[in-house]
C-alpha atoms as a PDB file:
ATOM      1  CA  UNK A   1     113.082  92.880  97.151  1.00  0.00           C
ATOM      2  CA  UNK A   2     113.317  96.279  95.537  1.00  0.00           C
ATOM      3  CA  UNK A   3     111.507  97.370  91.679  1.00  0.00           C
ATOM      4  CA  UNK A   4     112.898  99.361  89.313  1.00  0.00           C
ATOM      5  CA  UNK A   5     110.759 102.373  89.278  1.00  0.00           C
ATOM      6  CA  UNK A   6     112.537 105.153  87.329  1.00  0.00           C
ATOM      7  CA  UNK A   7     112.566 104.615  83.065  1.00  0.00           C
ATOM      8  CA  UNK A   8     116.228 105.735  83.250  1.00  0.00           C
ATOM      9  CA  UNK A   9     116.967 102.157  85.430  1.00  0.00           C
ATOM     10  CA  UNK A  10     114.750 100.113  83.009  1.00  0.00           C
ATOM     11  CA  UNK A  11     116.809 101.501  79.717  1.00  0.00           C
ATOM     12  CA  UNK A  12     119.921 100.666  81.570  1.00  0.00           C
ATOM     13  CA  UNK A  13     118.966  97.210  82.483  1.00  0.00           C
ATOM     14  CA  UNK A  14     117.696  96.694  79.093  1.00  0.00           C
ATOM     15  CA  UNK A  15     121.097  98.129  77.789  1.00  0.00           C
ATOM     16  CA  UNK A  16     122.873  94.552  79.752  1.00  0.00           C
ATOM     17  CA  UNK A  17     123.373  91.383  78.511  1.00  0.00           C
ATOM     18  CA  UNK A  18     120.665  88.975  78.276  1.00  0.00           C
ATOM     19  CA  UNK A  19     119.761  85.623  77.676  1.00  0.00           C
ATOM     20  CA  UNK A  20     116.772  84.758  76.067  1.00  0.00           C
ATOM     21  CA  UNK A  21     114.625  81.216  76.676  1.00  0.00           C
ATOM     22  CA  UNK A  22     111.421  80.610  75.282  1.00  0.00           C
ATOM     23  CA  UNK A  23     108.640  82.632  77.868  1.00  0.00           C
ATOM     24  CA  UNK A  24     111.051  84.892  79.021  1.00  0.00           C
ATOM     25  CA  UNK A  25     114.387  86.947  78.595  1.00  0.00           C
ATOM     26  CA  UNK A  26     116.358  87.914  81.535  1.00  0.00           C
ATOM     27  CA  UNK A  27     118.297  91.004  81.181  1.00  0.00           C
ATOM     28  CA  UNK A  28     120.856  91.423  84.427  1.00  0.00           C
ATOM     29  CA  UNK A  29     122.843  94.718  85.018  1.00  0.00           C
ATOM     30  CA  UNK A  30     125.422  95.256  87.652  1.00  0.00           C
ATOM     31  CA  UNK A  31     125.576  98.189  89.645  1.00  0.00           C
ATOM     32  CA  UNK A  32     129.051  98.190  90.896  1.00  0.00           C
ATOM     33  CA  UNK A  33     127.082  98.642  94.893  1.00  0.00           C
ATOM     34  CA  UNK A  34     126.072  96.198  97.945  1.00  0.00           C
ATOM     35  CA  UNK A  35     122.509  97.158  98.161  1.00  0.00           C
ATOM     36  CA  UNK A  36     119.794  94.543  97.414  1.00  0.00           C
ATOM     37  CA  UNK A  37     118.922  93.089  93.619  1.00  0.00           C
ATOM     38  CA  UNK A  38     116.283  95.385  92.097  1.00  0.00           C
ATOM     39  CA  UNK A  39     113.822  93.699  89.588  1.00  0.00           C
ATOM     40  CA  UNK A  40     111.433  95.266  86.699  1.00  0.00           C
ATOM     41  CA  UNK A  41     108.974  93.654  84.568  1.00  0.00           C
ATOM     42  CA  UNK A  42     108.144  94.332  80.844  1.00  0.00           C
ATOM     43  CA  UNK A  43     104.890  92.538  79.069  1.00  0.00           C
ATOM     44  CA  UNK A  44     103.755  94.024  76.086  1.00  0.00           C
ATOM     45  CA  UNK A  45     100.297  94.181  74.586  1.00  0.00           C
ATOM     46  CA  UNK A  46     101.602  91.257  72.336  1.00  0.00           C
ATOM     47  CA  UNK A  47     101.207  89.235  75.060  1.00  0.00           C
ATOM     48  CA  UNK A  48      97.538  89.755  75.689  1.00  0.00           C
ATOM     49  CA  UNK A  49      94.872  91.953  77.356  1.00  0.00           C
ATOM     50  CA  UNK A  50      95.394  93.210  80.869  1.00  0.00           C
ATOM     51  CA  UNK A  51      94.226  89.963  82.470  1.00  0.00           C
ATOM     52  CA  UNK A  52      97.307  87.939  80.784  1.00  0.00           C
ATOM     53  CA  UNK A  53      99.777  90.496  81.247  1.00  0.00           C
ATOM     54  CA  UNK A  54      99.044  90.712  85.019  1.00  0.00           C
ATOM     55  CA  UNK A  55      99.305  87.117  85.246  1.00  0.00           C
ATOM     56  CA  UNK A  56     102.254  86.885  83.908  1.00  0.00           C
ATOM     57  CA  UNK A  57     104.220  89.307  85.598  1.00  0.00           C
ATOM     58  CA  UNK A  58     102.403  87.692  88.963  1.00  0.00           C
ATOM     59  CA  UNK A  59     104.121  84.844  87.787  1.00  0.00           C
ATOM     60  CA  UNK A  60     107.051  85.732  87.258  1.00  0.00           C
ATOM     61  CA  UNK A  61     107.375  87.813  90.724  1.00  0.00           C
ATOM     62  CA  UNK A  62     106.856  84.908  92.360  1.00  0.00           C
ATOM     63  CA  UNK A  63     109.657  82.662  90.309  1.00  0.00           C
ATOM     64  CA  UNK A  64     112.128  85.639  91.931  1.00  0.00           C
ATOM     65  CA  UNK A  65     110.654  85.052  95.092  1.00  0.00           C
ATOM     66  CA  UNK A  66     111.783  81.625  95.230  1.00  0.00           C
ATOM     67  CA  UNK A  67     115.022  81.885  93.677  1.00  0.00           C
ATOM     68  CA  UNK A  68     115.998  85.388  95.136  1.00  0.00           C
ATOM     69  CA  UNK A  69     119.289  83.746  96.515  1.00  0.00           C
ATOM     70  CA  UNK A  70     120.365  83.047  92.751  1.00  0.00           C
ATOM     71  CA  UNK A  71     120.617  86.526  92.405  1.00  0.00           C
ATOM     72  CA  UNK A  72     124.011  88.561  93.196  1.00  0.00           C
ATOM     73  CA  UNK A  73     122.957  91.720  95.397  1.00  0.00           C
ATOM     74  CA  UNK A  74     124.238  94.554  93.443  1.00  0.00           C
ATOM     75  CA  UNK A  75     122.479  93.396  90.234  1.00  0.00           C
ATOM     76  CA  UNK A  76     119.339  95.162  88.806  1.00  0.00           C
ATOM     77  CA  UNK A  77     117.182  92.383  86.915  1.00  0.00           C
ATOM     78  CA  UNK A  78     114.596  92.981  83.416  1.00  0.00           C
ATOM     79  CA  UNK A  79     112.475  90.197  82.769  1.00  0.00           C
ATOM     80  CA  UNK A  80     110.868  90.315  79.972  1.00  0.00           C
ATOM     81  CA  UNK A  81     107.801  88.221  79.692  1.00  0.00           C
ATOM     82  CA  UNK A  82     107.698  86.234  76.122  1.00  0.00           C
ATOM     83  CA  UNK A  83     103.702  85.487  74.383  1.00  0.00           C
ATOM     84  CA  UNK A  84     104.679  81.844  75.171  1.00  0.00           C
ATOM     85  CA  UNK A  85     104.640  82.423  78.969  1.00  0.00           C
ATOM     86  CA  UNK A  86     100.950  81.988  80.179  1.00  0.00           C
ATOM     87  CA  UNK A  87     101.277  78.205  78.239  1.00  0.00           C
ATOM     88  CA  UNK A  88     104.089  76.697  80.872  1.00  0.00           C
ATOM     89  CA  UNK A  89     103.355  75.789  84.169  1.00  0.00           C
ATOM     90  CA  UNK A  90     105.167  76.991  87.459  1.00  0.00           C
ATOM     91  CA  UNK A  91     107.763  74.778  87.491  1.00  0.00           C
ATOM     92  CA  UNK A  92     108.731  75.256  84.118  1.00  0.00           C
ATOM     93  CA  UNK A  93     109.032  78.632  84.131  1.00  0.00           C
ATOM     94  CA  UNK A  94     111.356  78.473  87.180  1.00  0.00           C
ATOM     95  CA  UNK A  95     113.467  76.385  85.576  1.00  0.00           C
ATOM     96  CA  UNK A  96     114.025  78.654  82.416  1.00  0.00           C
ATOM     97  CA  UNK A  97     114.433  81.894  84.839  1.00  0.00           C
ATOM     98  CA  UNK A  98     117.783  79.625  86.635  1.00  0.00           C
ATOM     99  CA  UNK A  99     118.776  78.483  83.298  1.00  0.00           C
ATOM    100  CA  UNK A 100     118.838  81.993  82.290  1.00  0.00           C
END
């Protein structure tokens, strides 16, 4: 698993179509190559202090983890981690990542 690291590949993927579910929103851009799926994470300061934010996006590295073969490999992946996040449990935040 690759992360976005340059801002230029986090403005594109937030340029793509999304889909939004309550915790998250999964933006998903496709890069027209065969290397791997790259993934970024976004939590604002709405979401809490440093603590919560880190949690969540611990969280939500791990949902990818799992469901990495969901996941076409020339796709760059956003998620975008929603206040409502750090009240689900693991299972239902894996669900709303594959319904997404």
């Amino acid at each position: 698993m690759e992360h976005l690291k340059r801002r230029q590949d986090f403005v594109a993927a937030a340029r793509a179509p999304s889909a939004a579910t309550p915790g998250l929103v999964l933006q998903a851009l496709n890069r027209q190559d065969s290397a791997l799926p790259r993934l970024g994470f976004t939590c604002s300061k709405k979401i809490g202090n440093a603590v919560t934010r880190n949690r969540a996006k611990r969280r939500l590295r791990e949902v990818f983890r799992h469901q990495q073969q969901l996941v076409p490999a020339d796709y760059d992946l956003l998620m975008v981690a929603r206040h409502s996040l750090n009240g689900l449990d693991y299972s239902a935040i894996e669900k709303k990542f594959i319904d997404a």
